[in-house]
C-alpha atoms as a PDB file:
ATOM      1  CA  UNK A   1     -31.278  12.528   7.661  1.00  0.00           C
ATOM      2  CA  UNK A   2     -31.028  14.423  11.162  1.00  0.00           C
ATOM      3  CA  UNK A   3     -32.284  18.245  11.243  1.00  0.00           C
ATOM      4  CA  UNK A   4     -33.297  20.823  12.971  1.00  0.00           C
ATOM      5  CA  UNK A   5     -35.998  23.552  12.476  1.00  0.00           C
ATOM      6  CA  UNK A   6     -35.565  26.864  14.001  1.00  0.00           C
ATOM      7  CA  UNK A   7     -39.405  27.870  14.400  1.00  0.00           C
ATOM      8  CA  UNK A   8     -39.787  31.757  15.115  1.00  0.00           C
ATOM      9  CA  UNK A   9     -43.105  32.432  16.335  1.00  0.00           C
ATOM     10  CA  UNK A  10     -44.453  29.636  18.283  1.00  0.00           C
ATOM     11  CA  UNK A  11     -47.779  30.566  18.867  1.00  0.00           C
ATOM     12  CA  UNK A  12     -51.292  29.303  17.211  1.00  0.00           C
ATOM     13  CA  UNK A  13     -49.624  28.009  14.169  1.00  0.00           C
ATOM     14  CA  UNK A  14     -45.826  27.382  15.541  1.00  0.00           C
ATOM     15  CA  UNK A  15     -46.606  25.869  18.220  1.00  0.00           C
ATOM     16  CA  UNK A  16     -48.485  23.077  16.923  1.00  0.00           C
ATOM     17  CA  UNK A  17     -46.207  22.642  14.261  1.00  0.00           C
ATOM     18  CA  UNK A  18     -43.552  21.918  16.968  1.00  0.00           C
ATOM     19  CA  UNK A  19     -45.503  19.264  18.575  1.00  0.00           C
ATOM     20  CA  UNK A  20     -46.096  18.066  14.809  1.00  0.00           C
ATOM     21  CA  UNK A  21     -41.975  17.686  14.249  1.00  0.00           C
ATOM     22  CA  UNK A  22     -41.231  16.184  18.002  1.00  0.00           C
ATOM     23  CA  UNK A  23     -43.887  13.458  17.366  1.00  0.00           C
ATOM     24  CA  UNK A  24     -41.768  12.789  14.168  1.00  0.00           C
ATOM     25  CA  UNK A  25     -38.853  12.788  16.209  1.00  0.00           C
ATOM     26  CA  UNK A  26     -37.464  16.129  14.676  1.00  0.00           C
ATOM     27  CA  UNK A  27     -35.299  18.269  16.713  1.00  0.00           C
ATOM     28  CA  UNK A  28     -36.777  21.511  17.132  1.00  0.00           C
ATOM     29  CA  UNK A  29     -36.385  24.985  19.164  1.00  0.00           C
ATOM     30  CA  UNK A  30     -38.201  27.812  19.054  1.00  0.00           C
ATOM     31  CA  UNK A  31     -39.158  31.580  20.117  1.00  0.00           C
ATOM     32  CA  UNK A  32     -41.713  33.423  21.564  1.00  0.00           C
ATOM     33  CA  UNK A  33     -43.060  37.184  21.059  1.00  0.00           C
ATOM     34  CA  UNK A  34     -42.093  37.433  25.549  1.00  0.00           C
ATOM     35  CA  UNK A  35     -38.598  36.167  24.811  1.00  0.00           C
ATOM     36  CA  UNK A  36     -37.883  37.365  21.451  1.00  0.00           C
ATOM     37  CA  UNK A  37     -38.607  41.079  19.842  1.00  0.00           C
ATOM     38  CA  UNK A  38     -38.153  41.478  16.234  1.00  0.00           C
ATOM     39  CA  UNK A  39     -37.434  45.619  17.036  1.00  0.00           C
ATOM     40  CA  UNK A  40     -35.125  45.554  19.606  1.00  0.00           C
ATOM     41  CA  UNK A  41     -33.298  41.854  20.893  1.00  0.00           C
ATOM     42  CA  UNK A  42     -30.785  39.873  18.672  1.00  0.00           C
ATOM     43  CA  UNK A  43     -31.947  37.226  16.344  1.00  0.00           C
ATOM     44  CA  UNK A  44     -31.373  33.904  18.544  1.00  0.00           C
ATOM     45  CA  UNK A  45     -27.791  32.017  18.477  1.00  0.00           C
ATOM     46  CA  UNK A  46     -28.632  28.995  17.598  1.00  0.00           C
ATOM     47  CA  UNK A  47     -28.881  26.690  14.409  1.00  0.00           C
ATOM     48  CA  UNK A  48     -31.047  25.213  12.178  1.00  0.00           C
ATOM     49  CA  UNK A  49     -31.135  23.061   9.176  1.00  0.00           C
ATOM     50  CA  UNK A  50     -34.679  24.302   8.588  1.00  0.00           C
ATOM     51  CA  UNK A  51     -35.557  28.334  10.057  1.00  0.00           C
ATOM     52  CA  UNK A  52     -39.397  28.879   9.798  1.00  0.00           C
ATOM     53  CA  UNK A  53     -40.206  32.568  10.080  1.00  0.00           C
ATOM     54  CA  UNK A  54     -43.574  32.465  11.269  1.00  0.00           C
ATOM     55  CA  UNK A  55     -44.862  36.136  12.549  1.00  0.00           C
ATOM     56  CA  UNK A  56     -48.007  38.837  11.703  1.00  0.00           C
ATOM     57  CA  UNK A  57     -46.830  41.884   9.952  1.00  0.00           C
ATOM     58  CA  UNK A  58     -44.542  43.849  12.116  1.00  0.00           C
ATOM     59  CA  UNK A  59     -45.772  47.368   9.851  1.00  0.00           C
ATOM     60  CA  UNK A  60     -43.406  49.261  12.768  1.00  0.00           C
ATOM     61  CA  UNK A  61     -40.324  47.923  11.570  1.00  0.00           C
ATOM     62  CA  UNK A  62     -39.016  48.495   7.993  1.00  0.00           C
ATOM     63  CA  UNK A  63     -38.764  45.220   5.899  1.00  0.00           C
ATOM     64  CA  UNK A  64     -35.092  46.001   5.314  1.00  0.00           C
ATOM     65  CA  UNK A  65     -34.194  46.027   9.066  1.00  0.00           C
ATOM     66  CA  UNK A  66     -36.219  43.201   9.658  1.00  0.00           C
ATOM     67  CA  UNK A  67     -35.002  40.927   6.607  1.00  0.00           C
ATOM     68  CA  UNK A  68     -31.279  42.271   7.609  1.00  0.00           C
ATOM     69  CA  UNK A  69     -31.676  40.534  11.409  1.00  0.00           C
ATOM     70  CA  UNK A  70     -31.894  37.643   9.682  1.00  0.00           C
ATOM     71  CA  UNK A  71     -28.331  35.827   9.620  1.00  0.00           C
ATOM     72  CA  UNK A  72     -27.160  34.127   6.677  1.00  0.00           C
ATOM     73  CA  UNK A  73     -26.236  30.368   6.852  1.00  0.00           C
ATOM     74  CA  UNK A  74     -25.960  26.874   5.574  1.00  0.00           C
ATOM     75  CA  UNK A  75     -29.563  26.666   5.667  1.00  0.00           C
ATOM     76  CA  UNK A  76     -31.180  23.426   3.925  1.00  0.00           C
ATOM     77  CA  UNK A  77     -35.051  25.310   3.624  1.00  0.00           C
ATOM     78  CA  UNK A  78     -36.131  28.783   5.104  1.00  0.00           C
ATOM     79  CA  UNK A  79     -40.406  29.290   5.130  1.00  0.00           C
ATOM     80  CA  UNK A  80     -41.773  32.370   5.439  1.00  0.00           C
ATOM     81  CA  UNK A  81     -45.474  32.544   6.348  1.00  0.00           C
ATOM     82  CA  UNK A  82     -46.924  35.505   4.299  1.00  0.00           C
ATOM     83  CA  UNK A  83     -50.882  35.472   3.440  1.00  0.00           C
ATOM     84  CA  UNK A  84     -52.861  35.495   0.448  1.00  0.00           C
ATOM     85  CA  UNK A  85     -53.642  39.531   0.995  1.00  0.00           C
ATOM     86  CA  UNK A  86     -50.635  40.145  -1.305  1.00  0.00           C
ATOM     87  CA  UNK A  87     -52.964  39.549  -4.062  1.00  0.00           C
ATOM     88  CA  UNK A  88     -55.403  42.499  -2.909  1.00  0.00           C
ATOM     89  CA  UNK A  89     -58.934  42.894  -4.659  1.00  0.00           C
ATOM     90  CA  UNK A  90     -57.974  40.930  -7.515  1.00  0.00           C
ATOM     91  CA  UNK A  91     -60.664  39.083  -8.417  1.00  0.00           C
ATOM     92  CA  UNK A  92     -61.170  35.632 -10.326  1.00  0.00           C
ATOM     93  CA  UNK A  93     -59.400  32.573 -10.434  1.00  0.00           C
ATOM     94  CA  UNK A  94     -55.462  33.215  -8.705  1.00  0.00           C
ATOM     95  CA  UNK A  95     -52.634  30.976  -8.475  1.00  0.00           C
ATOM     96  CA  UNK A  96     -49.131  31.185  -7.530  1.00  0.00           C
ATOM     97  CA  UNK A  97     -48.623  33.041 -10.920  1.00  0.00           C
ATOM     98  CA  UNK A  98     -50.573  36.014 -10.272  1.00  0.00           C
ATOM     99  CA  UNK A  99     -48.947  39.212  -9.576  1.00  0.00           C
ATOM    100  CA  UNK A 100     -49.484  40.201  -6.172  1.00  0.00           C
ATOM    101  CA  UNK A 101     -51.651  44.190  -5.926  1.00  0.00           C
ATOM    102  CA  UNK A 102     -51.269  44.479  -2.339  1.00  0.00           C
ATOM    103  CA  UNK A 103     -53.821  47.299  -0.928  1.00  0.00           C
ATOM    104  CA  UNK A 104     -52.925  47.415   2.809  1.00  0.00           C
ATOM    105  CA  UNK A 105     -50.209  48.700   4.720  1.00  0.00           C
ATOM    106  CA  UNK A 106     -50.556  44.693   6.200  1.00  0.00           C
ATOM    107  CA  UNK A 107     -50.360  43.117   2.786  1.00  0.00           C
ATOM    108  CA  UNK A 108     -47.430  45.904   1.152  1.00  0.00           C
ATOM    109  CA  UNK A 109     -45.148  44.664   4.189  1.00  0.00           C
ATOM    110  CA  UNK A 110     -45.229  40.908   3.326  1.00  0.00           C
ATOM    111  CA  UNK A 111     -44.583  41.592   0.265  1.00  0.00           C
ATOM    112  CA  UNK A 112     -41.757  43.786   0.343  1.00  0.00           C
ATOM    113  CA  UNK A 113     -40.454  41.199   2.767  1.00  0.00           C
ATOM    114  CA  UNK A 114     -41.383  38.342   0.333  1.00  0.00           C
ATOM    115  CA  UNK A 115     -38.603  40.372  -2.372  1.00  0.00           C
ATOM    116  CA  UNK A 116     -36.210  41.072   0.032  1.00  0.00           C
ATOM    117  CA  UNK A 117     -35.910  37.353   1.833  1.00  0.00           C
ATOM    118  CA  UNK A 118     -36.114  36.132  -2.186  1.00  0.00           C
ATOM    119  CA  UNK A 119     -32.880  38.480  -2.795  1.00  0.00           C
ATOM    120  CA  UNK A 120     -30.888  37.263   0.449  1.00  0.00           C
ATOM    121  CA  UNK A 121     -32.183  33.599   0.335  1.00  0.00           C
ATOM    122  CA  UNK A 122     -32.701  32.601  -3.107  1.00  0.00           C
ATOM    123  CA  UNK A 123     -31.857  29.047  -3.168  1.00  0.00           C
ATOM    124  CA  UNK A 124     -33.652  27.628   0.012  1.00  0.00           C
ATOM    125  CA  UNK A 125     -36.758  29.602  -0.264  1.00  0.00           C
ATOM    126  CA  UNK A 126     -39.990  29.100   0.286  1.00  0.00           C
ATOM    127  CA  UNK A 127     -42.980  31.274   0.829  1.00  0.00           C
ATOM    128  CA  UNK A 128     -46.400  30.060   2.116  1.00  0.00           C
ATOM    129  CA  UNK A 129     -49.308  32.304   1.208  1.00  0.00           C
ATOM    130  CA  UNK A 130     -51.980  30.960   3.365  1.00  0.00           C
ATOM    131  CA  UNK A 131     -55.810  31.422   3.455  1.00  0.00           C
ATOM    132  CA  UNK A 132     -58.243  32.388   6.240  1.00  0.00           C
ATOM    133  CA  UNK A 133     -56.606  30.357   8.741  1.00  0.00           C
ATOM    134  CA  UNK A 134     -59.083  28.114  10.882  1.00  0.00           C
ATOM    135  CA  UNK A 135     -58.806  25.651  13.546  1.00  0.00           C
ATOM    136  CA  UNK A 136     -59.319  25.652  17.367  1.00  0.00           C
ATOM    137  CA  UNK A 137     -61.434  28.346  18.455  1.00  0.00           C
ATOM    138  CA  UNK A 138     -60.505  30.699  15.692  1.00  0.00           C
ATOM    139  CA  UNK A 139     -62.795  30.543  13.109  1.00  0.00           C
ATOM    140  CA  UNK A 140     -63.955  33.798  11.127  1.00  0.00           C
ATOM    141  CA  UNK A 141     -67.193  33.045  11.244  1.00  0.00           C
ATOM    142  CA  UNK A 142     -67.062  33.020  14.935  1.00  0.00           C
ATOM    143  CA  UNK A 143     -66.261  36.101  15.626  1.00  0.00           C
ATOM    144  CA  UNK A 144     -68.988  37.679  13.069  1.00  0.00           C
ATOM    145  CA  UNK A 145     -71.849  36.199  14.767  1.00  0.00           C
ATOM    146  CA  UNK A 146     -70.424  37.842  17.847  1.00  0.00           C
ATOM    147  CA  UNK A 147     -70.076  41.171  16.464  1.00  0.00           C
ATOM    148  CA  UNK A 148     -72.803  41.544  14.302  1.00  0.00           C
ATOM    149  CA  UNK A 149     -70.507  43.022  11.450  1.00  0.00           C
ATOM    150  CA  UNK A 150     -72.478  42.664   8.308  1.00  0.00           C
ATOM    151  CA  UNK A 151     -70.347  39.952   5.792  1.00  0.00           C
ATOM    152  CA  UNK A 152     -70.932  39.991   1.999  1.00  0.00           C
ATOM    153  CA  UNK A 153     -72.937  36.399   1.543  1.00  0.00           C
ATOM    154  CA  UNK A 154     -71.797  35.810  -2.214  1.00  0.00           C
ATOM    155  CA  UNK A 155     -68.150  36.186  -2.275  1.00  0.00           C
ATOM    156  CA  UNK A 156     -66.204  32.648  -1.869  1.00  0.00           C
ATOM    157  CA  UNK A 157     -64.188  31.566   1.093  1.00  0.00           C
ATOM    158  CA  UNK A 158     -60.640  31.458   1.018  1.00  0.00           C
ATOM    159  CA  UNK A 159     -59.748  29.244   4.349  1.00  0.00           C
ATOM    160  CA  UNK A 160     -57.685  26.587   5.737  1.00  0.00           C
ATOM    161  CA  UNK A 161     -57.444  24.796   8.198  1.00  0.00           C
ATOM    162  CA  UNK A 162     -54.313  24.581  10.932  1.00  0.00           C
ATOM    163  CA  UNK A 163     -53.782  20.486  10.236  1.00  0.00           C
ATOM    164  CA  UNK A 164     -53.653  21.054   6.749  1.00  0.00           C
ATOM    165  CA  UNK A 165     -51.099  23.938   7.341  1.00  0.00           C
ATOM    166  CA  UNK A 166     -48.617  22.072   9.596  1.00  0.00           C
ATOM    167  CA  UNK A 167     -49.138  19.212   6.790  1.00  0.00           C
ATOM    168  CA  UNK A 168     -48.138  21.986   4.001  1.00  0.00           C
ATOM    169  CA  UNK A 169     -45.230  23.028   5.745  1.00  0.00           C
ATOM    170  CA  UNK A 170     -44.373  19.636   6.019  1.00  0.00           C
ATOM    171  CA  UNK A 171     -44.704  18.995   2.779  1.00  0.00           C
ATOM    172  CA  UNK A 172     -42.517  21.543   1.583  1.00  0.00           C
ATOM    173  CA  UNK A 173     -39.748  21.384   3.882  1.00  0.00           C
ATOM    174  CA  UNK A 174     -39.092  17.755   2.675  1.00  0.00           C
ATOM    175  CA  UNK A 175     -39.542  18.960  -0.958  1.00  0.00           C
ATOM    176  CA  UNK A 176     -36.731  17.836  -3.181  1.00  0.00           C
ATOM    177  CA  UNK A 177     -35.823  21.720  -4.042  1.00  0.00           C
ATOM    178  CA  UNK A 178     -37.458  24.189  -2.568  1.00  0.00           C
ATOM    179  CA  UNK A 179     -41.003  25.795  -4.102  1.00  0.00           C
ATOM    180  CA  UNK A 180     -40.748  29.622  -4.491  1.00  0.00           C
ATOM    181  CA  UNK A 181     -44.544  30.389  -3.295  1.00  0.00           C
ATOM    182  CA  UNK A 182     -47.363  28.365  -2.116  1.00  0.00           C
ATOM    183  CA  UNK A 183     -50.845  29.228  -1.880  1.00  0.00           C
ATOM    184  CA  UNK A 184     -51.953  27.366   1.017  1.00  0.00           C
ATOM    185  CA  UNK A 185     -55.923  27.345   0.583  1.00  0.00           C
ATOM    186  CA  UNK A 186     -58.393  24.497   0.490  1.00  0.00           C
ATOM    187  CA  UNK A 187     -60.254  23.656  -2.843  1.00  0.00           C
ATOM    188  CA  UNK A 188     -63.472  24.293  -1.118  1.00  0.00           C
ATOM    189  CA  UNK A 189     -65.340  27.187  -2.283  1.00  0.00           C
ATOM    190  CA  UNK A 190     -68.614  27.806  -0.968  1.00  0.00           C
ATOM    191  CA  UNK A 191     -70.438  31.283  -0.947  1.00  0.00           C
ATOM    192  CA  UNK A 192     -69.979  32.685   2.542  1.00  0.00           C
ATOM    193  CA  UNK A 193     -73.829  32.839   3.223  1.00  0.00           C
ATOM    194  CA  UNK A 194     -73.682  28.829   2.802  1.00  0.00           C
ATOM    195  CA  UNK A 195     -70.882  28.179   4.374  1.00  0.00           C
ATOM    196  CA  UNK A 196     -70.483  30.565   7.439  1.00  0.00           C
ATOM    197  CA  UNK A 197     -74.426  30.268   7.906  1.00  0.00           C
ATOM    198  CA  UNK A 198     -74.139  26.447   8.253  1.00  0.00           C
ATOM    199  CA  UNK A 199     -71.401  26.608  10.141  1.00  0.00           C
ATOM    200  CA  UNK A 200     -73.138  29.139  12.647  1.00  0.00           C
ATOM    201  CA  UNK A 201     -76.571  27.119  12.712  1.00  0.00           C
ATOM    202  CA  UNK A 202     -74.469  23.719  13.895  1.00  0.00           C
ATOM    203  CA  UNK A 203     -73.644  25.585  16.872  1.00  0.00           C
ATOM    204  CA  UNK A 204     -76.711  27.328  17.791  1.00  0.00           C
ATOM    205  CA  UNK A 205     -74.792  30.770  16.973  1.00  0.00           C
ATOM    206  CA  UNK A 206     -76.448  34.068  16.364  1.00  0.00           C
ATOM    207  CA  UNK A 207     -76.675  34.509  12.484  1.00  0.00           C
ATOM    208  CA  UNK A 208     -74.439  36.550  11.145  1.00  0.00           C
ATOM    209  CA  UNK A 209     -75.489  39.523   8.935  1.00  0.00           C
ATOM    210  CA  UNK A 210     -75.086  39.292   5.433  1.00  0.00           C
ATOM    211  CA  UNK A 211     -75.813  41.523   2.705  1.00  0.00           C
ATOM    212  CA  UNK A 212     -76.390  40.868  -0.900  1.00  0.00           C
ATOM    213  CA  UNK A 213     -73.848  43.283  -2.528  1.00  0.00           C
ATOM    214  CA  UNK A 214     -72.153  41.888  -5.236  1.00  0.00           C
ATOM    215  CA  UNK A 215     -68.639  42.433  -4.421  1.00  0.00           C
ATOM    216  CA  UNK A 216     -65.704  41.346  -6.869  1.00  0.00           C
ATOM    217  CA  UNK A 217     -64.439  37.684  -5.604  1.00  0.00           C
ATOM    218  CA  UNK A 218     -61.684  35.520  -6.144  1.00  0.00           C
ATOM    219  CA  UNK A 219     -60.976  32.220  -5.620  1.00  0.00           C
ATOM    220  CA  UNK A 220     -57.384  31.399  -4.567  1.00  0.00           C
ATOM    221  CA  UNK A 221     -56.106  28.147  -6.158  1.00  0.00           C
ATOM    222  CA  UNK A 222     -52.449  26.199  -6.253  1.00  0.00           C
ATOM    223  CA  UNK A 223     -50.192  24.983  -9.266  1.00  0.00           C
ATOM    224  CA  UNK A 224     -48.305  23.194  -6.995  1.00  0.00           C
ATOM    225  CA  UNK A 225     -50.296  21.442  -3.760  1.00  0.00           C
ATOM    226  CA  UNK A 226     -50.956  19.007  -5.898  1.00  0.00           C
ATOM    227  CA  UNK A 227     -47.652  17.531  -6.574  1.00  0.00           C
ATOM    228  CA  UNK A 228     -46.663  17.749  -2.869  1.00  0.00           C
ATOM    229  CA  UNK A 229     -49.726  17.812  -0.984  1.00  0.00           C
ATOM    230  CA  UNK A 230     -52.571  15.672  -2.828  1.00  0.00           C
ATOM    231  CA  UNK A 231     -54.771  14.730  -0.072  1.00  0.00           C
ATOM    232  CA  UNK A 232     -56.591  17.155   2.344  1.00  0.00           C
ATOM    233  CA  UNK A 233     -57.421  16.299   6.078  1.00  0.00           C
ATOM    234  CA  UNK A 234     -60.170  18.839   6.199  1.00  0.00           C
ATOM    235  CA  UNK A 235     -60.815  19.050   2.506  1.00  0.00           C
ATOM    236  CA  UNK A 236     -64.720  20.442   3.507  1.00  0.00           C
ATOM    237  CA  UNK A 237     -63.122  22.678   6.230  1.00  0.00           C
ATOM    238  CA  UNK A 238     -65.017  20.828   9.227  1.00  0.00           C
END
């Protein structure tokens, strides 16, 4: 069946996920944050089959206004990125069932944008709560070996990697209905002093500085990857 996915955002994530759908032969167009402002310029004229609402927390503009620029149509799937902050300090084991305890101004936004995009959009759906997202040069434990900012060693990582992402959204676009939330995290768990120090020691990084607090930590996990997305391509985040 012929589509087209409306991608706004294309930037680390979007953009790759466009190259993902033209390689498939999937018609696709797309916005930038030079050509398109969420505050102040119309929401683009143009149609979709698919509209993927990928963009950081715009904390300036009220989720109403922002939800409300949105235009209503015969869409076949709507995904909104979100982030698995909406579940806050929680700690344990979470899953798509968990009530979210936002604790940032970051975190409240998606989720009051979560409820109102739910309300508008009931029926085609589907948000994507993703992990630390990893992939090119962006890689959290990166940037703390350059700045020295001390990490707490024993909590558990929470990541993902890009080509697993693109693969999610995939995944759930082609979904027979569409999935109300998806936590978008790899079932690999390591401690942060394991992981992140290996990581940093393969590179001939500067350690990074962890302490040995023991701070509350949870372990995001998915009732439903495993129905639509059973095989990871970076399953040890490499």
């Amino acid at each position: 069946m012929k589509q087209t996915w409306g991608i706004i955002g294309l930037g680390w994530l979007g953009q790759k996920l466009a190259e993902h759908l033209s390689q498939k032969g999937i018609e696709n167009w797309g916005t930038r944050s030079q050509d398109f402002d969420w505050g102040c310029d119309d929401f683009p004229n143009k149609s979709c089959d698919v509209l993927f609402l990928n963009t950081p927390p715009l904390v300036q503009i009220n989720p109403e206004d922002f939800v409300a620029k949105i235009p209503t149509g015969d869409y076949r799937r709507i995904i909104f990125i979100s982030s698995i902050s909406v579940y806050g300090g929680q700690a344990g084991s979470i899953t798509e069932q968990t009530p979210t305890m936002p604790t940032t101004d970051s975190a409240r936004w998606l989720v009051a944008v979560e409820t109102l995009l739910s309300q508008k959009f009931s029926g085609p759906l589907t948000v994507i709560r993703p992990g630390g997202l990893i992939g090119g040069d962006r890689h959290p434990a990166k940037s703390l070996s350059q700045s020295q900012r001390p990490c707490a060693g024993n909590s558990a990582v929470n990541l993902i990697h890009r080509d697993d992402l693109v693969q999610i959204i995939w995944a759930a676009a082609r979904a027979e209905s569409a999935l109300p939330v998806i936590n978008a995290v790899t079932p690999f768990h390591p401690v942060k002093k394991e992981y992140y120090g290996e990581w940093t020691a393969a590179r001939g990084m500067a350690p990074i500085l962890f302490t040995d607090v023991q701070e509350p930590s949870k372990v995001v996990g998915s009732d439903v990857l495993a129905k639509i997305y059973p095989s990871w391509h970076r399953p040890r985040l490499d």
